[in-house]
N, C-alpha and C. Protein backbone atom coordinates (compact mmCIF):
# COMPACT_ATOMS: atom_id res chain seq x y z
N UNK A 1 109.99 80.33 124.34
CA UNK A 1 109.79 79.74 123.02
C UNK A 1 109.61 80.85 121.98
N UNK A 2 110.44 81.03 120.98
CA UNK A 2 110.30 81.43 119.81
C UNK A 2 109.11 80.99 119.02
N UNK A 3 108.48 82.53 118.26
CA UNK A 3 107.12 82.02 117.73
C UNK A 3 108.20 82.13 115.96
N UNK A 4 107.19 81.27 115.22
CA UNK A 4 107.36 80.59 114.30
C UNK A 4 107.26 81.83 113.24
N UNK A 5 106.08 82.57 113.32
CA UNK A 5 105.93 83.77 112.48
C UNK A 5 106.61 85.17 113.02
N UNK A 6 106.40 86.25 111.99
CA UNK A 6 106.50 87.69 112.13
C UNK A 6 105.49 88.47 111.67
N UNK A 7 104.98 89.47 112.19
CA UNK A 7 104.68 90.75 111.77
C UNK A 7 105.39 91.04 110.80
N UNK A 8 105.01 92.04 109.70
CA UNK A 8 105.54 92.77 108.60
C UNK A 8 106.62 93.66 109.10
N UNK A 9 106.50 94.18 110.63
CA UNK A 9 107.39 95.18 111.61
C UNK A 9 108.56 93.86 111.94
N UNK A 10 107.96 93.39 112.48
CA UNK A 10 109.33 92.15 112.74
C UNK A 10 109.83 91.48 111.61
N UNK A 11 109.44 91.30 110.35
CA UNK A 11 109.90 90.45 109.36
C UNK A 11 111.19 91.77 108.62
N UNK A 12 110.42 93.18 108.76
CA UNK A 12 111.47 94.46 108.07
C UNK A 12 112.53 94.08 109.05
N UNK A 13 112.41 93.99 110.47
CA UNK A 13 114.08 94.10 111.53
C UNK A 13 114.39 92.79 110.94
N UNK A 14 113.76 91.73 111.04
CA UNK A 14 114.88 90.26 110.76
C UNK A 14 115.62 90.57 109.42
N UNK A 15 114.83 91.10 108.51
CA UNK A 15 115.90 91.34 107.23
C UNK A 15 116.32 92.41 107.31
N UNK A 16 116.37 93.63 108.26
CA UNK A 16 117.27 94.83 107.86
C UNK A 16 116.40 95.42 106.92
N UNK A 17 115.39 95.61 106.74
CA UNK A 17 114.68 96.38 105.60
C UNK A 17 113.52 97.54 106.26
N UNK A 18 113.15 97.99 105.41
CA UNK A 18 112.08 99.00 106.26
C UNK A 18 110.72 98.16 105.70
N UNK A 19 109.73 98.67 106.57
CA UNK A 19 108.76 98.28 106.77
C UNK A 19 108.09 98.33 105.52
N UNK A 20 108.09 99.88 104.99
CA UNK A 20 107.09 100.26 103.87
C UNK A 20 107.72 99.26 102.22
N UNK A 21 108.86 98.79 102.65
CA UNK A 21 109.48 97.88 101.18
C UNK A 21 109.09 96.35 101.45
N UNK A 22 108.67 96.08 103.03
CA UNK A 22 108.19 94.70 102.81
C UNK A 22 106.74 94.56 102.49
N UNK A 23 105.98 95.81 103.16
CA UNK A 23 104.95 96.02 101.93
C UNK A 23 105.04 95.77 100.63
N UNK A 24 105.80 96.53 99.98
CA UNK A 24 105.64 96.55 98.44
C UNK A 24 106.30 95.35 98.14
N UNK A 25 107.45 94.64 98.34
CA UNK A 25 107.40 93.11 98.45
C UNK A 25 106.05 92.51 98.61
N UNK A 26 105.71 92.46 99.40
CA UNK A 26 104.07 91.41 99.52
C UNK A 26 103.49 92.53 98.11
N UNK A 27 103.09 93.66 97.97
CA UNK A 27 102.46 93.39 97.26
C UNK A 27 102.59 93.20 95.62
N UNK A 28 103.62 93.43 95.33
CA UNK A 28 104.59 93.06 94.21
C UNK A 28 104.41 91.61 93.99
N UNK A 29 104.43 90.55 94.90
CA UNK A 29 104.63 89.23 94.87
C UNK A 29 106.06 88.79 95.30
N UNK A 30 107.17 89.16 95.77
CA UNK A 30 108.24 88.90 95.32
C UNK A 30 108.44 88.13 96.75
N UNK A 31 107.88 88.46 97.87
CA UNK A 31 108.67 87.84 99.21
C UNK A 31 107.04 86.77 99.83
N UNK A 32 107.52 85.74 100.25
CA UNK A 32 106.81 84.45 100.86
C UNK A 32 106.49 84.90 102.04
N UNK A 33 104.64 85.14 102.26
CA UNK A 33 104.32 85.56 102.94
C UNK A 33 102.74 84.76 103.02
N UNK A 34 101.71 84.40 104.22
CA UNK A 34 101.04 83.99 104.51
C UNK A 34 99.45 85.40 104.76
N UNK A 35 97.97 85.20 104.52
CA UNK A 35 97.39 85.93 104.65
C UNK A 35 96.27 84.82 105.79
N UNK A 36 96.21 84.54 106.97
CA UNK A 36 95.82 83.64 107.82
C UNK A 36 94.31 84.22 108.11
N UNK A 37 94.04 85.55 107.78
CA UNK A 37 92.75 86.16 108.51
C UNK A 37 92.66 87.27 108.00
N UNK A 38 92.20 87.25 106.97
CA UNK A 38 91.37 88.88 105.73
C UNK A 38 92.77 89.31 105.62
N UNK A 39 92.92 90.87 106.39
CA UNK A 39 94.68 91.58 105.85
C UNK A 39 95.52 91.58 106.46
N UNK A 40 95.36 90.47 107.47
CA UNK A 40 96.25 89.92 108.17
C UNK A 40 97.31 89.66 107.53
N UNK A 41 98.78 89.90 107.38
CA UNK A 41 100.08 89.26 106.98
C UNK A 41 101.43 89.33 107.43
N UNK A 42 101.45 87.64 107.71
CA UNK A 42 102.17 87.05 108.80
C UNK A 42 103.22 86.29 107.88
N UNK A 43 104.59 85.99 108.24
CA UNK A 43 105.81 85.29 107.32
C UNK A 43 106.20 84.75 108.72
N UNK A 44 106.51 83.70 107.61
CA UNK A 44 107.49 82.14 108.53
C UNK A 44 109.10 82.81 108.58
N UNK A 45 109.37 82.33 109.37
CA UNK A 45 111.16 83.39 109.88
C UNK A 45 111.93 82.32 109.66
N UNK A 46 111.26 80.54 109.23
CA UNK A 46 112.09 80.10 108.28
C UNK A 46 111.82 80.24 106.75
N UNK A 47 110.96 80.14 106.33
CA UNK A 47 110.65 80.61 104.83
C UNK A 47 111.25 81.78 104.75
N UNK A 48 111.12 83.14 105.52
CA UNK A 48 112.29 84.19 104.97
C UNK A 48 113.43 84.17 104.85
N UNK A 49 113.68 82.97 105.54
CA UNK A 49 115.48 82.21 106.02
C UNK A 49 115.88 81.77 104.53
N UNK A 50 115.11 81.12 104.32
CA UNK A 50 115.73 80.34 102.72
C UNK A 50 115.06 81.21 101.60
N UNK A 51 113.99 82.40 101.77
CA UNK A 51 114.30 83.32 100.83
C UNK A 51 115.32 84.32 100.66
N UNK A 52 116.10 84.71 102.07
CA UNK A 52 117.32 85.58 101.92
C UNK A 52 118.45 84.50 101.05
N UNK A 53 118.43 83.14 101.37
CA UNK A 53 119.29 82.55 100.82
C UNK A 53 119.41 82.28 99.83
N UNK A 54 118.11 82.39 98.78
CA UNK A 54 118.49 82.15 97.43
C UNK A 54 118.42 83.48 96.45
N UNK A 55 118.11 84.70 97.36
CA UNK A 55 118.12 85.89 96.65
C UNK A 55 119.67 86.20 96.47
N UNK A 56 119.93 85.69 97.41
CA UNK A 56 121.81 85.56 97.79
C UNK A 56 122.48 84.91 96.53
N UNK A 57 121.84 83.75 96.35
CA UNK A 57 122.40 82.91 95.59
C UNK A 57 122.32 83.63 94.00
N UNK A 58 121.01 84.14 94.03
CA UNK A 58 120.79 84.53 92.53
C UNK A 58 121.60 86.01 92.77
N UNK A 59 121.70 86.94 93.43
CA UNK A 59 122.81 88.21 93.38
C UNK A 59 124.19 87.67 92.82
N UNK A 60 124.25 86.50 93.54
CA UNK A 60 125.96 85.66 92.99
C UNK A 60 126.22 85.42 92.17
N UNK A 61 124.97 84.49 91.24
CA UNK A 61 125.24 83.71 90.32
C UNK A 61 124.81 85.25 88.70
N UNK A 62 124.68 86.43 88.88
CA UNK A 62 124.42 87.44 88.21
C UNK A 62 125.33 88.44 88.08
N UNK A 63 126.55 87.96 89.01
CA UNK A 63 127.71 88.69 88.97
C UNK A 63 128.86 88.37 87.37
């Protein structure tokens, strides 16, 4: 069974990003992310699903 969340280490591999930019995402505000226990931070791997998809959408619609 697939778990529902990621690590900040697993959320950088599912999007191809490095670690230290999904930091500054969370702390920027810009990427949907959960704080479950003090500095704990954990993301839904579907909520990042439909945030790659509309960052997508808005790269498109800016062309």
């Amino acid at each position: 069974m697939e778990r529902i969340t990621l690590t900040p280490e697993e959320a950088a591999d599912f999007l191809g990003l490095k670690r230290t930019k999904i930091y500054e995402l969370v702390r920027q505000g810009k990427i949907p992310h959960i704080r479950p226990a003090g500095r704990l931070i954990l993301f839904r791997r579907d909520t990042l699903t439909d945030w790659l998809e509309k960052q997508e959408k808005a790269s498109i619609s800016n062309c």
